[in-house]
C-alpha atoms as a PDB file:
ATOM      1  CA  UNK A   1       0.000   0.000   0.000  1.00  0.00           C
ATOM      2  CA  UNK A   2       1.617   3.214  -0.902  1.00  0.00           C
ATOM      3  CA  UNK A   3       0.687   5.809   1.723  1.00  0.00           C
ATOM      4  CA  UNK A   4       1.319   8.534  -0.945  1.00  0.00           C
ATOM      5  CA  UNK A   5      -1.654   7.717  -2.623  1.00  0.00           C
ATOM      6  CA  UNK A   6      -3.992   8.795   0.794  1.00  0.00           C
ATOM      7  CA  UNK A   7      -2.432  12.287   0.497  1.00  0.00           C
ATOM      8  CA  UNK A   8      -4.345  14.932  -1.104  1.00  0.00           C
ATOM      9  CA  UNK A   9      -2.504  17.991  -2.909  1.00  0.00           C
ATOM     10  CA  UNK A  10      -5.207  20.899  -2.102  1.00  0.00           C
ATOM     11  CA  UNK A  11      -3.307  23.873  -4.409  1.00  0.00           C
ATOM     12  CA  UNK A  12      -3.250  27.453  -3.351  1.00  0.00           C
ATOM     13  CA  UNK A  13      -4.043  26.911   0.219  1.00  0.00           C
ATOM     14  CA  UNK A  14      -3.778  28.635   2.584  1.00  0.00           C
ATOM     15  CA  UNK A  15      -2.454  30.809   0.155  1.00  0.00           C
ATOM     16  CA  UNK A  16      -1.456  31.275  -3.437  1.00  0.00           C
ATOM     17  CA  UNK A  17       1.499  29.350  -4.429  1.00  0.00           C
ATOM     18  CA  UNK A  18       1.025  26.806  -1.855  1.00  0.00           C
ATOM     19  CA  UNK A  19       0.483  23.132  -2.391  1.00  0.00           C
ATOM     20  CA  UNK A  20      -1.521  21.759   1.264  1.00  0.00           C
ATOM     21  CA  UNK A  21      -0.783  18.518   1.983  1.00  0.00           C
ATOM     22  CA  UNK A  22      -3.551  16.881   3.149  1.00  0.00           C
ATOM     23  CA  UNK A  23      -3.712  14.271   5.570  1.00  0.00           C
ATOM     24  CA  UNK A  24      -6.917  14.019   6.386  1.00  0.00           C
ATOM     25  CA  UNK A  25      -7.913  11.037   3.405  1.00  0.00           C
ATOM     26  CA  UNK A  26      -4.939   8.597   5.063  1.00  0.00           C
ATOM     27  CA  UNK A  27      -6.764   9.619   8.995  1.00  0.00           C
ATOM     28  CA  UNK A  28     -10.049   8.621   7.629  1.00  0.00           C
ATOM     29  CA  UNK A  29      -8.334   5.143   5.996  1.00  0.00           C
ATOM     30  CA  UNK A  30      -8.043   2.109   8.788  1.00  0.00           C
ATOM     31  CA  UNK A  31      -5.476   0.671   6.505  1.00  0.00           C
ATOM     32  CA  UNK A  32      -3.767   3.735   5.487  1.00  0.00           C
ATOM     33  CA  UNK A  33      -3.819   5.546   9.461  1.00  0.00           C
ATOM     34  CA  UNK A  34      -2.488   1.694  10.437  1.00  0.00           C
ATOM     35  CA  UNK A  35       0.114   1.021   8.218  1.00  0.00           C
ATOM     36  CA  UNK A  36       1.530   4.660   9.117  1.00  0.00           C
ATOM     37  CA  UNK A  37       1.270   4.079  12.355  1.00  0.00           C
ATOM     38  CA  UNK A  38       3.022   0.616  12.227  1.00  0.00           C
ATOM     39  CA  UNK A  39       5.694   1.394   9.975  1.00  0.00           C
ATOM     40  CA  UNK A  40       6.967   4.342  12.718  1.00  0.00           C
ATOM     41  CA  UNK A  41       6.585   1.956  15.383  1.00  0.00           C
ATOM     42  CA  UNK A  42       8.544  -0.663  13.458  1.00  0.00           C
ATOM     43  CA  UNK A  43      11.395   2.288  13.391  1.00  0.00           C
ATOM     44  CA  UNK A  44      11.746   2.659  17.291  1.00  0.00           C
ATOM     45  CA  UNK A  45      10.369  -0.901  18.469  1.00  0.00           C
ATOM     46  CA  UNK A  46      13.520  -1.596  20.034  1.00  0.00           C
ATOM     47  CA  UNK A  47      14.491   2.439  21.267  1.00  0.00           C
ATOM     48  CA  UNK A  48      12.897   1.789  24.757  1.00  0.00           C
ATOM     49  CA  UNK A  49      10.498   4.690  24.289  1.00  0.00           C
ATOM     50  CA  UNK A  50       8.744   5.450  27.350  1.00  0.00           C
ATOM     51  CA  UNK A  51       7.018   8.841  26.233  1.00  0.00           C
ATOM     52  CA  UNK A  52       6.183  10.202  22.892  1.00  0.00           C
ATOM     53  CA  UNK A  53       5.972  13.711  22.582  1.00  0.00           C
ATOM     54  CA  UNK A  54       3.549  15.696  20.256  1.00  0.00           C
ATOM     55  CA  UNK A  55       2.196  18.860  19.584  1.00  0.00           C
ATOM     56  CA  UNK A  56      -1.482  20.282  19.057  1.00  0.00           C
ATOM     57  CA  UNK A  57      -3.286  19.412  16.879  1.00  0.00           C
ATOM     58  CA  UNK A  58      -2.383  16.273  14.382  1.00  0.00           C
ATOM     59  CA  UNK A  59       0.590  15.466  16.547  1.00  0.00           C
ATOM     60  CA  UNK A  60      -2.058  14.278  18.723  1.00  0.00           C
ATOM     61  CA  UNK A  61      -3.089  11.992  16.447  1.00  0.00           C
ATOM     62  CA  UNK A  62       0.010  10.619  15.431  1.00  0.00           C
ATOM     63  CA  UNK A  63       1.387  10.659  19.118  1.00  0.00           C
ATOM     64  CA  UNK A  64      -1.493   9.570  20.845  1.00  0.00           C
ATOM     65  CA  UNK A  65      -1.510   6.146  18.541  1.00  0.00           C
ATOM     66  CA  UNK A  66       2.080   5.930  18.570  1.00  0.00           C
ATOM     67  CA  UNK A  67       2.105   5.858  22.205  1.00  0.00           C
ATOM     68  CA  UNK A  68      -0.629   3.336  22.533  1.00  0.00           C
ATOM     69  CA  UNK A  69       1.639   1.063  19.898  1.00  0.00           C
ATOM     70  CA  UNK A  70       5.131   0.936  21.724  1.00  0.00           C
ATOM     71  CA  UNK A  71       3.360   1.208  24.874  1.00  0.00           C
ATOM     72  CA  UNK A  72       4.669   4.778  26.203  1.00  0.00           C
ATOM     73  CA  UNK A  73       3.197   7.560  27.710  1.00  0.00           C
ATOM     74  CA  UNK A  74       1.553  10.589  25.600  1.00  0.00           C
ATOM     75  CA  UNK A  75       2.912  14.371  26.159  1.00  0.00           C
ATOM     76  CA  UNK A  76       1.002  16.890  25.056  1.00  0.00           C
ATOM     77  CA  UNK A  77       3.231  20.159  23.709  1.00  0.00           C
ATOM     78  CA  UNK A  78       0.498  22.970  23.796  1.00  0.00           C
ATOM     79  CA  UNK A  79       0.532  26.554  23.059  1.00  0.00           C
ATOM     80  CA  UNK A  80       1.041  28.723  26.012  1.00  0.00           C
ATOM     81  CA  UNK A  81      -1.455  28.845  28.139  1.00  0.00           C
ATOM     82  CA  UNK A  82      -3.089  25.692  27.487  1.00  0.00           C
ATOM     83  CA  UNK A  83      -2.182  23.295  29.946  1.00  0.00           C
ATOM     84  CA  UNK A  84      -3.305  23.344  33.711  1.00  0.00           C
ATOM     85  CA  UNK A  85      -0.333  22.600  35.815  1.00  0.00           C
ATOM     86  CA  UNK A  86       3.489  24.134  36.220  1.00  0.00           C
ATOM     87  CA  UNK A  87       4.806  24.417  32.313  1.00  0.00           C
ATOM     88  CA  UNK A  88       8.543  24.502  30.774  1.00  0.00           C
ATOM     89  CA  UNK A  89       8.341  25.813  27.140  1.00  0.00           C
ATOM     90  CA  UNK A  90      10.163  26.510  24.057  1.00  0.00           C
ATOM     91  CA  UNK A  91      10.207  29.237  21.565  1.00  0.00           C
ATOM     92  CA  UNK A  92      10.956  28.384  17.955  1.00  0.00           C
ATOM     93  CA  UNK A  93      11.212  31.176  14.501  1.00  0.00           C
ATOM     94  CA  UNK A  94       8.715  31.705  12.107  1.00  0.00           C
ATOM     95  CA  UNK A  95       8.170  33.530   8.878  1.00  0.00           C
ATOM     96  CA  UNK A  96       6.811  36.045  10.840  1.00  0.00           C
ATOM     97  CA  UNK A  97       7.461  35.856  14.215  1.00  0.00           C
ATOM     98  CA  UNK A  98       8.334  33.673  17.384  1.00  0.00           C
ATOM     99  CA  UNK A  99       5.898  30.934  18.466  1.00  0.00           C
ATOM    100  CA  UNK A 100       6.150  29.029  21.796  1.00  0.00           C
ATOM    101  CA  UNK A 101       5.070  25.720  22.868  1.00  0.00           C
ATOM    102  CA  UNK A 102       5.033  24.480  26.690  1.00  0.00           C
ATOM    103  CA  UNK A 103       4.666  21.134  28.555  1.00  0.00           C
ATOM    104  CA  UNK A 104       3.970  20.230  32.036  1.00  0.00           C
ATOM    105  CA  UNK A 105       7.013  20.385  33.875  1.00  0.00           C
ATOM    106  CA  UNK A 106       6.350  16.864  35.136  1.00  0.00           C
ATOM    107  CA  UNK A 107       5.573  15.203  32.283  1.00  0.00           C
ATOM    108  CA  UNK A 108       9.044  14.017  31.033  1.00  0.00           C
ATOM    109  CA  UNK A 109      12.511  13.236  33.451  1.00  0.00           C
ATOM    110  CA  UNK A 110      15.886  12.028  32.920  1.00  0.00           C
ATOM    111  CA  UNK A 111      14.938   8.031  32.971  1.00  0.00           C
ATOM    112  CA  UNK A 112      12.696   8.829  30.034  1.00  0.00           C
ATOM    113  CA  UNK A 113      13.453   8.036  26.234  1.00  0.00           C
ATOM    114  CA  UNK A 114      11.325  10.596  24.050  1.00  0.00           C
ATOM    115  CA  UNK A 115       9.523  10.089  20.527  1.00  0.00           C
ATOM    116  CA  UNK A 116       9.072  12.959  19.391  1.00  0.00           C
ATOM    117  CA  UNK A 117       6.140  12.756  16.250  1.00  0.00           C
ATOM    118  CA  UNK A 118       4.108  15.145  14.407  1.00  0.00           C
ATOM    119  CA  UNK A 119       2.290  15.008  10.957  1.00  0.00           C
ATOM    120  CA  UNK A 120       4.839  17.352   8.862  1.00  0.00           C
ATOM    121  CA  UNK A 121       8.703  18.530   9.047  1.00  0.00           C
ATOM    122  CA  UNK A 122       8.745  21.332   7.063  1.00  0.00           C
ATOM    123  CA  UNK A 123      11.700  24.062   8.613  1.00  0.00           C
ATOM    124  CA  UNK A 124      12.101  22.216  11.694  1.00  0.00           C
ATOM    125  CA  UNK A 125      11.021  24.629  13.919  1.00  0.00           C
ATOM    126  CA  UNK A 126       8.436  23.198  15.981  1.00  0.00           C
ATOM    127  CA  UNK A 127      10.605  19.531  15.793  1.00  0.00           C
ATOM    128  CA  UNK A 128      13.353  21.992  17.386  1.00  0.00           C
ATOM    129  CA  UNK A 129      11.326  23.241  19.710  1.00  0.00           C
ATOM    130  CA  UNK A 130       9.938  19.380  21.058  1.00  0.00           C
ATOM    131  CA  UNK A 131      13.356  18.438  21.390  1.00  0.00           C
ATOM    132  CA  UNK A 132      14.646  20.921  22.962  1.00  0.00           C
ATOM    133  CA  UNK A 133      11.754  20.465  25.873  1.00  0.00           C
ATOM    134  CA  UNK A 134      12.171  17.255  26.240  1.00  0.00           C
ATOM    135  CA  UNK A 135      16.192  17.522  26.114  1.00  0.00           C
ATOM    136  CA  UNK A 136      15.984  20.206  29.245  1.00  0.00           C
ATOM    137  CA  UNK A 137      14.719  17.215  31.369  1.00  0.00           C
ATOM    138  CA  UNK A 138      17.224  15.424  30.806  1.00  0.00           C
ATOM    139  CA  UNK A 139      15.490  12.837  28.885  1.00  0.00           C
ATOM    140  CA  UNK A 140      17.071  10.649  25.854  1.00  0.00           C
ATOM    141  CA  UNK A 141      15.411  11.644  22.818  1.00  0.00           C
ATOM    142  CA  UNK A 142      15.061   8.051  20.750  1.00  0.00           C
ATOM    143  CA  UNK A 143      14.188  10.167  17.423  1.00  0.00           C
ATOM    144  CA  UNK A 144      11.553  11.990  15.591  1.00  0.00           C
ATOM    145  CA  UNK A 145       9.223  10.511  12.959  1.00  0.00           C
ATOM    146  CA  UNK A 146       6.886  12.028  10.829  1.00  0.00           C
ATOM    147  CA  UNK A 147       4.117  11.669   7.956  1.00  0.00           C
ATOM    148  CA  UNK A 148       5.589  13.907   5.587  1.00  0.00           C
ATOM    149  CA  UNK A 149       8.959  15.774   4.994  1.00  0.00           C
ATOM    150  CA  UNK A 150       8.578  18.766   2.627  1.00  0.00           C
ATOM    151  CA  UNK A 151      12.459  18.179   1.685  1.00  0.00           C
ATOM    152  CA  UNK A 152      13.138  21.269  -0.304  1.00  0.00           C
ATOM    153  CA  UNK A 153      12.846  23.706   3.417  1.00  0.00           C
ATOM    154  CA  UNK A 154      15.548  21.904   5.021  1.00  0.00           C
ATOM    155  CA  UNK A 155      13.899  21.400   8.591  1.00  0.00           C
ATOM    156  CA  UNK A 156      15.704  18.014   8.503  1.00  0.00           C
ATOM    157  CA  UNK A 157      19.331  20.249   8.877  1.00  0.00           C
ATOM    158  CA  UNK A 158      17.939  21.096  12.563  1.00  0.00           C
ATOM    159  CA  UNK A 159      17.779  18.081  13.648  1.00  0.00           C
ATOM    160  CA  UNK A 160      20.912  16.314  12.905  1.00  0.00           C
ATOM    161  CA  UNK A 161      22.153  15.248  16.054  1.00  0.00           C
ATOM    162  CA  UNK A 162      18.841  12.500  15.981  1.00  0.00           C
ATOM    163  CA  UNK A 163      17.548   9.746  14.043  1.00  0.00           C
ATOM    164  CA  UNK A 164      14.702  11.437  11.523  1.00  0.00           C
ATOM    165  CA  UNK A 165      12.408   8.975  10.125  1.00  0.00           C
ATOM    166  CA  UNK A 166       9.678  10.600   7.138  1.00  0.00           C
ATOM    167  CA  UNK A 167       7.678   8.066   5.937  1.00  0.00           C
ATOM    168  CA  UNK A 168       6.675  10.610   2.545  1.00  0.00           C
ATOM    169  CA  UNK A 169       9.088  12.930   1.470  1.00  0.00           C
ATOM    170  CA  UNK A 170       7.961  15.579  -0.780  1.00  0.00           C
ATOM    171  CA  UNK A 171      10.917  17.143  -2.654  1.00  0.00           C
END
């Protein structure tokens, strides 16, 4: 089954000159969503993950399941002000600006090993930003795996110092 095939090209969104990759066909496909989901797993089967990290929203999805799978803990990155207890966070660049994502300050420690997951590495930003919360705990990051690497940005150049598993690249 080629998981390529569940992606949908939706052009000049959100705005002109932009090809949208969307994921939602291969979320609404038990075969496709599975196979996905397995073939990351595979990757990190033997890593001794014991949390994978993702951000809102469709690193949810991909975390959540992943965690399930290997049988880790979930850990929710959120946008500030999101999350109800004590939070550590990260800031990371934009096109326009500086985002920030946070974490409960509890949620990861040194004895854990970290997936970190998410639909899309496109600059690397946000995968930066994961890493570099779950690396100030003193965790082990096992890797980071993803849906889809949009090649041509580069975000894969931020990330060297980890294994980076893409199961689509776009180039």
């Amino acid at each position: 089954m080629n998981l390529e095939s569940y992606i949908r090209d939706i052009p000049d969104f959100p705005k002109e000159g932009i090809v949208f990759k969307d994921i939602t066909p291969l979320l609404a496909s038990p075969e496709g969503f599975r196979q996905a989901i397995d073939t990351i797993a595979e990757q990190f089967a033997d890593a001794g993950v014991t949390k994978v990290l993702g951000a809102e929203a469709r690193g949810f999805i991909f975390g959540g399941a992943l965690a399930y799978k290997l049988g880790a803990g979930f850990i929710p990155a959120r946008k500030p002000g999101k999350l109800p207890w004590q939070t550590t966070k990260a800031e990371y660049a934009l096109e326009y600006g500086i985002d920030t994502l946070e974490m409960h300050l509890d949620a990861i420690g040194p004895d854990d090993v970290v997936l970190i997951v998410d639909d899309v590495l496109a600059t690397g930003g946000t995968a930066a930003a994961k890493t570099e919360l779950a690396e100030c705990t003193g965790a082990r990051i096992a890797g980071l795996a993803f849906l889809i690497e949009l090649d041509f940005l580069g975000g894969r150049g931020k990330l060297t110092d980890h294994k980076v598993v893409s199961l689509i690249h776009v180039t």
